[in-house]
C-alpha atoms as a PDB file:
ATOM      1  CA  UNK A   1     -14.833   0.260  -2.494  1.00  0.00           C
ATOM      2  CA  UNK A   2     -15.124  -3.250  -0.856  1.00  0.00           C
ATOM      3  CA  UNK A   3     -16.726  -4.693  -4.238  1.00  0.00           C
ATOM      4  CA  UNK A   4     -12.763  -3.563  -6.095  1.00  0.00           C
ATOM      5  CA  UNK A   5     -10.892  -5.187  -3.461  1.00  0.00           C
ATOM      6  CA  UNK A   6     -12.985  -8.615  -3.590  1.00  0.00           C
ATOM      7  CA  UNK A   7     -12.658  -8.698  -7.418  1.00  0.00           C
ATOM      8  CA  UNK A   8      -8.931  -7.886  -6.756  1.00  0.00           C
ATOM      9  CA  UNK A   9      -8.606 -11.134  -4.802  1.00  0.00           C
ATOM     10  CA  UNK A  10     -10.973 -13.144  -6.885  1.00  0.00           C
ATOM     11  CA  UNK A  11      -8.487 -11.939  -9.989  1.00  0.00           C
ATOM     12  CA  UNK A  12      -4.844 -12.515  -7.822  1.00  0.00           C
ATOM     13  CA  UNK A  13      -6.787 -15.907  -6.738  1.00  0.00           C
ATOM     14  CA  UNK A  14      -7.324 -17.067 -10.664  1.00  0.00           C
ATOM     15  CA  UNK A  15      -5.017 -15.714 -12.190  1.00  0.00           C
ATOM     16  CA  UNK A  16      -2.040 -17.103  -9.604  1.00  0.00           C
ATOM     17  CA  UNK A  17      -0.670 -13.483  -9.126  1.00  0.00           C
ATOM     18  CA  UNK A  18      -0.798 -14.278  -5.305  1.00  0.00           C
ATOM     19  CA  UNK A  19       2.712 -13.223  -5.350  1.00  0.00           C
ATOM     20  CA  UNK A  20       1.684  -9.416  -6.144  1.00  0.00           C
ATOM     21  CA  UNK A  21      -0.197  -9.119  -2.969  1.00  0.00           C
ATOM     22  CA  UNK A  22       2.842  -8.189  -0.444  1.00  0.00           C
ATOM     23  CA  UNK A  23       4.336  -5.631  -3.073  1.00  0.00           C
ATOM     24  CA  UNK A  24       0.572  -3.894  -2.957  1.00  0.00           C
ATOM     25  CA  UNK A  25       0.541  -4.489   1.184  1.00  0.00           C
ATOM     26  CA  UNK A  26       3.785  -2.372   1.234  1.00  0.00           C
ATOM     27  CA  UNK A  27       3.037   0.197  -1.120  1.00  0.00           C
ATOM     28  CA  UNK A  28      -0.653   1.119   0.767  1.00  0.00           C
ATOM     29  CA  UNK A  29       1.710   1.099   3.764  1.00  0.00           C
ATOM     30  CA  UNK A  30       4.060   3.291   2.527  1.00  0.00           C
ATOM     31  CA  UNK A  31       1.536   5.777   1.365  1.00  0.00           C
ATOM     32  CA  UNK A  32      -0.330   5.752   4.342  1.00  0.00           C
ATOM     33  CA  UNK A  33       2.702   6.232   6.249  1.00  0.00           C
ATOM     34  CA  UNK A  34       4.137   9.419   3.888  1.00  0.00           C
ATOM     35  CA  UNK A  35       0.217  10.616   4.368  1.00  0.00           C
ATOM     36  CA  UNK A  36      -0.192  10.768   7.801  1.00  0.00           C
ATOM     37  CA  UNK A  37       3.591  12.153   9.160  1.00  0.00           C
ATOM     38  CA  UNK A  38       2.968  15.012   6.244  1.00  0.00           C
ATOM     39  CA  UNK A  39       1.867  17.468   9.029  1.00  0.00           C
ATOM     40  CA  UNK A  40       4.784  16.402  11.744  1.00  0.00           C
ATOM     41  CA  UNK A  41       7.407  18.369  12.623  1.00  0.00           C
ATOM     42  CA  UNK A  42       9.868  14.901  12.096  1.00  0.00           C
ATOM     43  CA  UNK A  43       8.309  14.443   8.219  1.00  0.00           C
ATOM     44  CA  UNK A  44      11.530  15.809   6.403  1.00  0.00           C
ATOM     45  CA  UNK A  45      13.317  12.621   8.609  1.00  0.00           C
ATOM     46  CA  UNK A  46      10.681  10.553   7.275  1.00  0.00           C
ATOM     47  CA  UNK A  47      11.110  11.784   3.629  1.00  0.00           C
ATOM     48  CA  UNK A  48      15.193  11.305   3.238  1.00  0.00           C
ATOM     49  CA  UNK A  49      14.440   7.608   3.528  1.00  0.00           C
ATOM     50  CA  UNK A  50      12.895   7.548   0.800  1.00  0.00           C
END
């Protein structure tokens, strides 16, 4: 998994796509963040924001 994310970077790197890299940052967020409040009790809060 670690080899995908260092050819990631060495692509974003030569390619000048270093842009993309906060857009990807916030969408791992995101999912990690609509993964781990599925169980809660507050989840339907967390789901009409988005």
């Amino acid at each position: 998994m670690m080899e995908f994310f260092r050819e990631y970077w060495i692509f974003l790197k030569a390619r000048k796509k270093l842009w993309m890299l906060p857009i990807i940052i916030l969408l791992l967020l995101t999912g990690f963040l609509l993964f781990a409040v599925q169980g809660l009790a507050g989840s339907p809060f967390i789901y009409t924001l988005f």
